[in-house]
N, C-alpha and C. Protein backbone atom coordinates (compact mmCIF):
# COMPACT_ATOMS: atom_id res chain seq x y z
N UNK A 1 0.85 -1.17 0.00
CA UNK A 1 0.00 0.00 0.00
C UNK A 1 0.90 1.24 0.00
N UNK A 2 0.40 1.99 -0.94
CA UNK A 2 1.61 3.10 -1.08
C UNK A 2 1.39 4.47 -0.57
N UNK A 3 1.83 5.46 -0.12
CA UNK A 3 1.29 6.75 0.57
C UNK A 3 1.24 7.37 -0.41
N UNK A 4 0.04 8.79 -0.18
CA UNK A 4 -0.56 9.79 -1.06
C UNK A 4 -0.10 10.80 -0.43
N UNK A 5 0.03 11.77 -1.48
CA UNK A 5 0.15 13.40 -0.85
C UNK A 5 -1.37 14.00 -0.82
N UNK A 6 -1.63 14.03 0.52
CA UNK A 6 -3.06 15.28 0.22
C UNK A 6 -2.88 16.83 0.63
N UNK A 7 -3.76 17.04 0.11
CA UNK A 7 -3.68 18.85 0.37
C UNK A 7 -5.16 19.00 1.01
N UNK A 8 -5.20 19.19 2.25
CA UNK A 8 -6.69 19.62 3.15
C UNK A 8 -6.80 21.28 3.22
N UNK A 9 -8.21 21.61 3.63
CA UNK A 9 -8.40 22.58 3.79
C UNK A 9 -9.46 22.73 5.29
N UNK A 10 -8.79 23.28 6.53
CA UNK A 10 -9.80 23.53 7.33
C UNK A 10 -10.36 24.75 7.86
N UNK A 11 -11.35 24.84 8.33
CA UNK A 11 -12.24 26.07 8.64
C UNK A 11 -13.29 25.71 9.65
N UNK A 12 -12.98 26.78 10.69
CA UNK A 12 -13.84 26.96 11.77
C UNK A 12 -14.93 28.75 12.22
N UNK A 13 -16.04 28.01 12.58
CA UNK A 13 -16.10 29.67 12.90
C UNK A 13 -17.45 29.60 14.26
N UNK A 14 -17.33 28.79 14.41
CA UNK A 14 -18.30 28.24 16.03
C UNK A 14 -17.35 28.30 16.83
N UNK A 15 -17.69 28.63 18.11
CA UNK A 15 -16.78 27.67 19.42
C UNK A 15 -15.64 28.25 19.43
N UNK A 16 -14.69 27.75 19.85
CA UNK A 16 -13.25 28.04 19.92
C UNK A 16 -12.63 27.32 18.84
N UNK A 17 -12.41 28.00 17.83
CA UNK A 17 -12.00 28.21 16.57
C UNK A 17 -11.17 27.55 15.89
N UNK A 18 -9.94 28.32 17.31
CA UNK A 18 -8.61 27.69 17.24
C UNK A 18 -8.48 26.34 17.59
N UNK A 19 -9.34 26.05 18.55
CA UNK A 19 -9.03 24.75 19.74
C UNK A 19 -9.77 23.78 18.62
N UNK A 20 -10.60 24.10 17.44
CA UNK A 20 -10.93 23.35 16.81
C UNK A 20 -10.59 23.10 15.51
N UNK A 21 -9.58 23.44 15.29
CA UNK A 21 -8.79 23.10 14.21
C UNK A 21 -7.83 22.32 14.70
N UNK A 22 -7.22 22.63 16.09
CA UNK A 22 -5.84 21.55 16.35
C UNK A 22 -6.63 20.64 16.92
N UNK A 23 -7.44 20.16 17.46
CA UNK A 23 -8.25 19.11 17.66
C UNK A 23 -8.29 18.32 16.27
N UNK A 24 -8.52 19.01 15.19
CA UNK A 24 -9.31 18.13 13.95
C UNK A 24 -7.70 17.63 13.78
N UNK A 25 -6.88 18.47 13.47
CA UNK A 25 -5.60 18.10 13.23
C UNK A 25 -5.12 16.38 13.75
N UNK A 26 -5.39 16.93 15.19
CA UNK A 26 -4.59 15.74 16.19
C UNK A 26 -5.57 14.52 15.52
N UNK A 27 -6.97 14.73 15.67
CA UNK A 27 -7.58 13.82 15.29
C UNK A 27 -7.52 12.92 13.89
N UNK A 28 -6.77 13.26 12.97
CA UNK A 28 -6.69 13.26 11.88
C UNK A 28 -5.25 12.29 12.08
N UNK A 29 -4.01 12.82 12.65
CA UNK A 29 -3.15 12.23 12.72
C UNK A 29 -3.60 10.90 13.65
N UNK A 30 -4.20 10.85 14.26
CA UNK A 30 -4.75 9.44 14.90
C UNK A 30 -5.51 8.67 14.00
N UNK A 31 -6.00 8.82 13.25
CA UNK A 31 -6.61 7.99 12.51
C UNK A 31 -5.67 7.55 10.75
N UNK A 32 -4.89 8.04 11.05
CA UNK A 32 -3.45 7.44 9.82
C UNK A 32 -3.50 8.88 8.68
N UNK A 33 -3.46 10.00 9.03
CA UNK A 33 -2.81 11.10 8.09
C UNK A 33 -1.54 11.75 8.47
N UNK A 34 -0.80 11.80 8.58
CA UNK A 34 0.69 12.60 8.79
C UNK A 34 0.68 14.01 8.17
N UNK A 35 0.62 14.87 9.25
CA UNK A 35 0.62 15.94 8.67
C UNK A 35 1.99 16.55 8.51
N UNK A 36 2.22 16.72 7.26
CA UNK A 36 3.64 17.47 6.95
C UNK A 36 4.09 19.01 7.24
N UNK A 37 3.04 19.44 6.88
CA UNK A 37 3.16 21.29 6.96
C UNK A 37 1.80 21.70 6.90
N UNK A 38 1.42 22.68 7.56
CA UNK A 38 0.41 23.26 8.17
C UNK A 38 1.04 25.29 8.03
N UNK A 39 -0.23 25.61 7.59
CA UNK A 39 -0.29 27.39 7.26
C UNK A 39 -0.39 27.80 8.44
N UNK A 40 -0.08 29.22 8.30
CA UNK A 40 -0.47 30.14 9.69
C UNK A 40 -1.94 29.82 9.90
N UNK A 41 -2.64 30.44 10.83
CA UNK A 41 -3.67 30.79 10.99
C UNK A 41 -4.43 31.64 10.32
N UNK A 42 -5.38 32.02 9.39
CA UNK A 42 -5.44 33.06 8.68
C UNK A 42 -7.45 33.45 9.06
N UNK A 43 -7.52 34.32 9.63
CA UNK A 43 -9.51 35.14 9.84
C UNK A 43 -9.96 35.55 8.57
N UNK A 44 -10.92 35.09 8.44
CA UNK A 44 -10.99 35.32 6.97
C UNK A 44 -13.09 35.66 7.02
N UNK A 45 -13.27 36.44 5.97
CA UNK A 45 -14.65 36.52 6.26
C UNK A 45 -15.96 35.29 5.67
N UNK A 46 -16.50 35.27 6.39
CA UNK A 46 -17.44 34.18 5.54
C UNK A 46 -17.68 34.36 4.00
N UNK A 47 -18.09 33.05 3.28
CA UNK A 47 -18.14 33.00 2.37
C UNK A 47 -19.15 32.39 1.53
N UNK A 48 -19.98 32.84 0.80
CA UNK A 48 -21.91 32.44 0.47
C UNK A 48 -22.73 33.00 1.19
N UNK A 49 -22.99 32.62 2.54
CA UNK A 49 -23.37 33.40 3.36
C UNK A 49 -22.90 34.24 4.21
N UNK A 50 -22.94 35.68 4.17
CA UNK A 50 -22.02 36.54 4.49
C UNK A 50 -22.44 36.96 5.83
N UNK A 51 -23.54 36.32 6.59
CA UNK A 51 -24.00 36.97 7.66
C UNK A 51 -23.92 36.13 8.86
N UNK A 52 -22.57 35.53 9.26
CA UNK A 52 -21.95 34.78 9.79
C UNK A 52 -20.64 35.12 10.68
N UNK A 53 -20.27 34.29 11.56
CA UNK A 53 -19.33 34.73 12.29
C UNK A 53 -17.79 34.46 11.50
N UNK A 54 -16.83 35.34 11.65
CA UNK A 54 -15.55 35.35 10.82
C UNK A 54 -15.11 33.92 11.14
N UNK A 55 -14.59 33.45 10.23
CA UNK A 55 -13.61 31.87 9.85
C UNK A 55 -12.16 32.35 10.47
N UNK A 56 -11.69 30.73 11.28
CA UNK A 56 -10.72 30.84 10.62
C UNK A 56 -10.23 29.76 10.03
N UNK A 57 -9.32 30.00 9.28
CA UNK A 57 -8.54 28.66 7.98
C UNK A 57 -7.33 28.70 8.27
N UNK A 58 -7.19 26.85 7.68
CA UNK A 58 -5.57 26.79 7.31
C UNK A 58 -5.06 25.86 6.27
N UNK A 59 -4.65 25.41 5.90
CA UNK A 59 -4.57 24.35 4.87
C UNK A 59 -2.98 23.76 5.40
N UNK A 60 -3.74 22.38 5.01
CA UNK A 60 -2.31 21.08 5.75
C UNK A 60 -1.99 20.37 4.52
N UNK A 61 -0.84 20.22 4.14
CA UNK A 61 -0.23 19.38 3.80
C UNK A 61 0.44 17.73 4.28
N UNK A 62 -0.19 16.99 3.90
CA UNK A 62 -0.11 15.17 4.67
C UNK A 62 -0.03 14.12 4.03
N UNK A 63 0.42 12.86 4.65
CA UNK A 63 0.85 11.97 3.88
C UNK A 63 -0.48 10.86 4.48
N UNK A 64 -0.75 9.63 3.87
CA UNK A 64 -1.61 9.01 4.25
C UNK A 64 -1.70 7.51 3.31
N UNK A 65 -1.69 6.71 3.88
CA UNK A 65 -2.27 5.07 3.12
C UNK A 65 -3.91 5.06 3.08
N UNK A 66 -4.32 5.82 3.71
CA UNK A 66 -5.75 5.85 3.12
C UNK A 66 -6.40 6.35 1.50
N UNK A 67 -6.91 5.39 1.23
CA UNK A 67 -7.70 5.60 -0.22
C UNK A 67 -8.57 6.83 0.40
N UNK A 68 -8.93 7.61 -1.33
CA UNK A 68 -9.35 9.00 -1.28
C UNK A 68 -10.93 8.83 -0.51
N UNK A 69 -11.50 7.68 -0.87
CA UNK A 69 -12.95 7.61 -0.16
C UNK A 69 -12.58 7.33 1.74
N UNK A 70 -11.45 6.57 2.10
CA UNK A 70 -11.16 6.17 3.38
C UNK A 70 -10.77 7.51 3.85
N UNK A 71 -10.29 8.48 3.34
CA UNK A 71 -9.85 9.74 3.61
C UNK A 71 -10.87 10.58 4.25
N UNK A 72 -12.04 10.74 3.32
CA UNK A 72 -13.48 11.38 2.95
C UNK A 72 -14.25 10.39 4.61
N UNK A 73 -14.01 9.55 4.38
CA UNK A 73 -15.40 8.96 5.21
C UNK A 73 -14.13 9.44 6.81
N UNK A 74 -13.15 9.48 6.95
CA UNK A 74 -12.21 10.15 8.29
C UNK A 74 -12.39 11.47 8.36
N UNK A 75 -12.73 12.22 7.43
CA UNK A 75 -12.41 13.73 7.50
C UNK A 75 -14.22 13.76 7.84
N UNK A 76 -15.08 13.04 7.72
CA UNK A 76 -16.96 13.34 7.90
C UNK A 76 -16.93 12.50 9.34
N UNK A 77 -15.89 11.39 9.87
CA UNK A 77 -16.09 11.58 10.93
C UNK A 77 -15.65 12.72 12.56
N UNK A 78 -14.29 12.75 11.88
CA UNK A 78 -13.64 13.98 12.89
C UNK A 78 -14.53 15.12 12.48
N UNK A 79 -15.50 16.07 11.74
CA UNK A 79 -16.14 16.61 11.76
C UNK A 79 -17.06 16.36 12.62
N UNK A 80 -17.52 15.62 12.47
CA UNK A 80 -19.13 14.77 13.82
C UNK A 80 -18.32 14.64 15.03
N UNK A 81 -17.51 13.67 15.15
CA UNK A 81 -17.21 14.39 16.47
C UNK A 81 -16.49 15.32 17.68
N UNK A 82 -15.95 16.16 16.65
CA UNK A 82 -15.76 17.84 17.04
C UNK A 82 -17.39 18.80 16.91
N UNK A 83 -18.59 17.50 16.56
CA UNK A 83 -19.55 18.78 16.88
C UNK A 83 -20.42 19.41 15.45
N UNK A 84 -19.66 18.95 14.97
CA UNK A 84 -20.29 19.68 13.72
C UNK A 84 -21.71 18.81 13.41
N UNK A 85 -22.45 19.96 13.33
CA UNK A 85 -24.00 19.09 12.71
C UNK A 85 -24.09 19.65 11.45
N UNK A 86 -25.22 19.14 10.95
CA UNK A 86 -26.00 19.62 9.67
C UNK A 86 -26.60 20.79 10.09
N UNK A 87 -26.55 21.57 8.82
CA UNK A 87 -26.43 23.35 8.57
C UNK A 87 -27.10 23.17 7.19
N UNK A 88 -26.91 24.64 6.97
CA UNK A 88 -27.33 25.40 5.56
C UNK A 88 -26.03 25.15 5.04
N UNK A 89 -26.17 25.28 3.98
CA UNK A 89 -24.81 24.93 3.28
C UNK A 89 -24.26 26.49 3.00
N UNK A 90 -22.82 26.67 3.21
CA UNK A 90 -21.98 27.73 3.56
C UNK A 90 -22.35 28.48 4.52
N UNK A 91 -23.16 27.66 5.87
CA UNK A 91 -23.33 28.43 7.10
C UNK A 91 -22.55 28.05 7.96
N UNK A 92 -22.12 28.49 9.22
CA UNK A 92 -21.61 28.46 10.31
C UNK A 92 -21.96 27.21 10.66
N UNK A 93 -20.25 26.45 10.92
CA UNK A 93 -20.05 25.57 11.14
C UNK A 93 -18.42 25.12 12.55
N UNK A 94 -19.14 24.13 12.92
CA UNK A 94 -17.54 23.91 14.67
C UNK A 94 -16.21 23.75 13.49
N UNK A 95 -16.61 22.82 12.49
CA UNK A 95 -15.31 22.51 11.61
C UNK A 95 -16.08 22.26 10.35
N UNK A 96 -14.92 22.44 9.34
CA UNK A 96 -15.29 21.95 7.91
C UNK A 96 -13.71 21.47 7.56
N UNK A 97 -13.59 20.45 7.14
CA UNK A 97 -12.48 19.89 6.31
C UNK A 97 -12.70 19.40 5.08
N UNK A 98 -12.02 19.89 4.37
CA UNK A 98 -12.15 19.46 2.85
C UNK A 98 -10.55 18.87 2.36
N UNK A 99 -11.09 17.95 1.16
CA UNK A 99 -9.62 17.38 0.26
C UNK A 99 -9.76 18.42 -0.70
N UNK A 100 -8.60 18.95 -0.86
CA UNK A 100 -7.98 20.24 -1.97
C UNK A 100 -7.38 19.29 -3.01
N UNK A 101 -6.37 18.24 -2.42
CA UNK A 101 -5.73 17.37 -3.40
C UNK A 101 -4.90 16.39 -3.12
N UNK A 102 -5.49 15.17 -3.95
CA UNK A 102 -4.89 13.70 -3.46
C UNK A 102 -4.35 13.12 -4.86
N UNK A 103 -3.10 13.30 -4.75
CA UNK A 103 -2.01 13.66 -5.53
C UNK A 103 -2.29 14.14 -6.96
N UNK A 104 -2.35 13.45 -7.81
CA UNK A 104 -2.70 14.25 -8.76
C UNK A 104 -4.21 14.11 -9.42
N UNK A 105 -4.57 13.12 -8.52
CA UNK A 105 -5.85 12.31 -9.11
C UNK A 105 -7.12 13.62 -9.53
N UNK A 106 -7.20 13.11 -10.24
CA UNK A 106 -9.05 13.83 -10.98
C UNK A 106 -10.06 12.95 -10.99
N UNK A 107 -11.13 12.92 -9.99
CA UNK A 107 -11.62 12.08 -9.64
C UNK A 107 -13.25 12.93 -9.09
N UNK A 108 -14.53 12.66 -9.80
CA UNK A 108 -16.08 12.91 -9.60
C UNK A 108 -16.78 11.67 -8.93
N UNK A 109 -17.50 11.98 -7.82
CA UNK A 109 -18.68 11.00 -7.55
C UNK A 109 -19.38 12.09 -6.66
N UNK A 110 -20.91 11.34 -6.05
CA UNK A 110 -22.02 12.26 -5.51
C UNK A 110 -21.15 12.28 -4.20
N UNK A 111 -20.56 11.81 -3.83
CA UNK A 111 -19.97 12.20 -2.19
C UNK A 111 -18.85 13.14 -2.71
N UNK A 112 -18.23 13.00 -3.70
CA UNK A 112 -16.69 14.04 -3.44
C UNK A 112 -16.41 14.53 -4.88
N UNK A 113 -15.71 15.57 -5.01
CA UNK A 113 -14.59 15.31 -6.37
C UNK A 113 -13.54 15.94 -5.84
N UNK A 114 -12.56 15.54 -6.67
CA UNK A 114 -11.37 15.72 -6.34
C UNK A 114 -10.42 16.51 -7.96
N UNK A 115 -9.66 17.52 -7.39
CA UNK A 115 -9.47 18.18 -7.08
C UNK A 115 -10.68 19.04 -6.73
N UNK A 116 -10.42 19.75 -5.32
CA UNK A 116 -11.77 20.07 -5.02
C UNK A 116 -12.47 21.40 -6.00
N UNK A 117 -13.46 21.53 -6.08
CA UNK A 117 -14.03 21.89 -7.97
C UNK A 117 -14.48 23.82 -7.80
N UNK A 118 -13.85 23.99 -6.17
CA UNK A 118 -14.24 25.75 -6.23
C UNK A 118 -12.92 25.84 -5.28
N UNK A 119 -12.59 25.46 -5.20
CA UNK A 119 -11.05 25.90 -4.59
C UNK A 119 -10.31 27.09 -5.36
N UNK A 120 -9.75 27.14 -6.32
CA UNK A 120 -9.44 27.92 -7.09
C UNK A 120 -10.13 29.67 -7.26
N UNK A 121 -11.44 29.40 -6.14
CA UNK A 121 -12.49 30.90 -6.40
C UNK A 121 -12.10 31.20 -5.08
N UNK A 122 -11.30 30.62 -4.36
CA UNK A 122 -11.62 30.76 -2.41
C UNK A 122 -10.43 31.66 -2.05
N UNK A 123 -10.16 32.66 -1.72
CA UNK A 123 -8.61 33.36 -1.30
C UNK A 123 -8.78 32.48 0.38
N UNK A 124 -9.68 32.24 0.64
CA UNK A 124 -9.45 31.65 1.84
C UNK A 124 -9.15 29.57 1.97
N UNK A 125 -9.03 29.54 1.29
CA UNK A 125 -8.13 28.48 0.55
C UNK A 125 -6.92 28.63 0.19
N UNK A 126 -6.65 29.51 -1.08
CA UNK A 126 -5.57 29.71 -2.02
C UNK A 126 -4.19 31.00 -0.46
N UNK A 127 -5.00 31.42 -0.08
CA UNK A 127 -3.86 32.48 0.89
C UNK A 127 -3.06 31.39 1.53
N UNK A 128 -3.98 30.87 2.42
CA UNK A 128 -2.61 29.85 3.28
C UNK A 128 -2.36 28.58 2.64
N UNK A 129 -2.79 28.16 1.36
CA UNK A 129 -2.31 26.75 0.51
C UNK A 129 -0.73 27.59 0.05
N UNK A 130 -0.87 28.77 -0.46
CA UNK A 130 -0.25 29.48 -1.38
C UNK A 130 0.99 29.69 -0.29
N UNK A 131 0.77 30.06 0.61
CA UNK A 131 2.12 29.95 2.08
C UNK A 131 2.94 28.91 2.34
N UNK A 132 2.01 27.35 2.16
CA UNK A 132 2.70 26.22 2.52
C UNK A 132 3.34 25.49 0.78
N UNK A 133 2.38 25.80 -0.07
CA UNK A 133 2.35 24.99 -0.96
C UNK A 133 2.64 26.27 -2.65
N UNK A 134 3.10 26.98 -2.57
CA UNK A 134 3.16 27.87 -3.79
C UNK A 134 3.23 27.27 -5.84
N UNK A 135 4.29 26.14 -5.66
CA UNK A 135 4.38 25.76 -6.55
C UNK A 135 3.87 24.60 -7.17
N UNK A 136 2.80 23.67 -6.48
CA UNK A 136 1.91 22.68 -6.04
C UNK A 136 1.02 23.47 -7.45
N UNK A 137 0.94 22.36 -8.72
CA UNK A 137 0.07 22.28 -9.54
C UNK A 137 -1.37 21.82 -9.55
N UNK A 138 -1.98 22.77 -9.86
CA UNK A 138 -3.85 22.34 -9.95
C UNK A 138 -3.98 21.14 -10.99
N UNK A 139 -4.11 20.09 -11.00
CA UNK A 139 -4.30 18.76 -11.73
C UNK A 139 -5.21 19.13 -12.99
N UNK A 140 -5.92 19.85 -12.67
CA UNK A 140 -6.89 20.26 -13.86
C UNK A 140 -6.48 21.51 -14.60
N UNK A 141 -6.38 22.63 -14.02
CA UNK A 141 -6.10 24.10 -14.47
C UNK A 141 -4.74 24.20 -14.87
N UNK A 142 -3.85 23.31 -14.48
CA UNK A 142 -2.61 23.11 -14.83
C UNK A 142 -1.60 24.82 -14.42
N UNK A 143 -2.46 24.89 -13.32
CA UNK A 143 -1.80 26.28 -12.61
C UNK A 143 -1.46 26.61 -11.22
N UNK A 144 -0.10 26.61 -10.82
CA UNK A 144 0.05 26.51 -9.41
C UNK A 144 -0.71 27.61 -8.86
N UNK A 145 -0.43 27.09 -7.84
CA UNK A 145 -1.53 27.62 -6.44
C UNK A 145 -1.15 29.17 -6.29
N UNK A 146 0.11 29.72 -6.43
CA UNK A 146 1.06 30.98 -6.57
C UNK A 146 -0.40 31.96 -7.82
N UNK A 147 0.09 31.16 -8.77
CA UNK A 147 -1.09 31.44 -10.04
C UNK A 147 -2.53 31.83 -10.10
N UNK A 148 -2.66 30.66 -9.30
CA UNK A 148 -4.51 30.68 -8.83
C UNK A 148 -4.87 31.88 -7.90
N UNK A 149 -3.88 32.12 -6.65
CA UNK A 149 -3.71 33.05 -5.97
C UNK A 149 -3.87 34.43 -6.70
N UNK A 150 -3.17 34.40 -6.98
CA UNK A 150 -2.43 35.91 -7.88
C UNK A 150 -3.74 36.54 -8.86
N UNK A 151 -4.44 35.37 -9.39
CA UNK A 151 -5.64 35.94 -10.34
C UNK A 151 -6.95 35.93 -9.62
N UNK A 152 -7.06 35.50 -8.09
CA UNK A 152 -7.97 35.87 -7.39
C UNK A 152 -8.39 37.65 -7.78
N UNK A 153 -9.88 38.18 -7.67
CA UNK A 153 -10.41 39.22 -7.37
C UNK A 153 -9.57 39.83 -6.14
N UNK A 154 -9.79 41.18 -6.24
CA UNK A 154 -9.33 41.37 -5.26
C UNK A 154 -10.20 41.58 -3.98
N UNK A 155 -11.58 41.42 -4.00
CA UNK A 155 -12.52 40.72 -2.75
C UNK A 155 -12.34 39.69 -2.32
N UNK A 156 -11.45 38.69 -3.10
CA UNK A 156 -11.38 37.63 -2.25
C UNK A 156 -10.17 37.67 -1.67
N UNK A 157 -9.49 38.42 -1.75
CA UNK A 157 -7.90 38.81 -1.11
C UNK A 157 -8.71 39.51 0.20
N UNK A 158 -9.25 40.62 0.11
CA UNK A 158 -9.76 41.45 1.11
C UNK A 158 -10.37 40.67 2.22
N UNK A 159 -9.42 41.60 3.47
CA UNK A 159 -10.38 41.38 5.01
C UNK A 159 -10.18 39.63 5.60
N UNK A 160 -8.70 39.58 4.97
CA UNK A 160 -8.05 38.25 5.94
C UNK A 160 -7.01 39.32 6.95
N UNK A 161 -6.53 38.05 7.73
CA UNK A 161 -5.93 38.82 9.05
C UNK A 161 -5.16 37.43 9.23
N UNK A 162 -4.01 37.31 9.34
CA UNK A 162 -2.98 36.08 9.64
C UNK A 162 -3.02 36.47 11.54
N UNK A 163 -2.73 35.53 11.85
CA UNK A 163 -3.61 35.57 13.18
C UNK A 163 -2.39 34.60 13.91
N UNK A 164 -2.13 33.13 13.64
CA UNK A 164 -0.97 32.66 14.82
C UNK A 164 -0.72 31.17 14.27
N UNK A 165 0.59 30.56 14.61
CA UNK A 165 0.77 29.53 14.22
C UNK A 165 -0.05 28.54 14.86
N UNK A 166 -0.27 27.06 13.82
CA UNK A 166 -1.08 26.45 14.11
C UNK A 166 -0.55 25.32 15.54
């Protein structure tokens, strides 16, 4: 069984924020992900629904023998139990973890796709991927993360705040 590179993305904006991202973290490394490198902390404003409490994000870089669905069904449980329930979709949530990218794969089904398919629109994604991971190619867009960054709007740059190591 051979290890994958993934690229996660997490976000909190319930509760203690912070305490719930290194929770998901730890939790994550207990259940077989190795996290390699991890972004600052970055506050960032909600996003879809704008009438929400400020996020914060970080994006991890990790190694893992878990298949991309064994990944998915670990990252929907450490969500449940850090708390997270069912919501409105892009509402306030204890945690959200997402796969950004499991290695180079391009991969659709009703539970996931991979590379994740709005990443590329998110500065709150692309800011701290773009910190840990700059030269890290989009499998599809065939454009590093530096790239993707850089042609963000500049609303989606606006009204982050780097905040503390993870």
């Amino acid at each position: 069984m051979s290890e994958h590179a993934v690229t996660l993305s997490l976000g909190s904006n319930l509760g203690n924020r912070l305490g719930m991202l290194r929770s998901a973290l730890a939790k994550l490394e207990e259940g077989g992900v190795t996290i390699t490198a991890a972004s600052r902390v970055c506050e960032t404003k909600p996003w879809g629904v704008t009438e929400q409490p400020l996020f914060l994000n970080i994006c991890a870089k990790a190694l893992t023998r878990l298949a991309a669905e064994d990944l998915l069904f670990l990252l929907k449980k450490t969500e449940a139990e850090l708390g997270r329930s069912a919501g409105e979709r892009w509402g306030p949530r204890e945690i959200d973890i997402d796969i950004i990218f499991f290695d180079s794969l391009r991969f659709e089904s009703e539970e996931m796709a991979i590379p994740h398919p709005r990443m590329h629109e998110r500065g709150f994604v692309l800011a701290p991927l773009a910190e840990i991971a700059p030269d890290d190619v989009h499998p599809v867009l065939k454009k590093s993360v530096k790239e993707l960054y850089d042609a963000l709007p500049d609303s989606e740059k606006e009204g982050m705040t780097w905040i503390t190591k993870i």
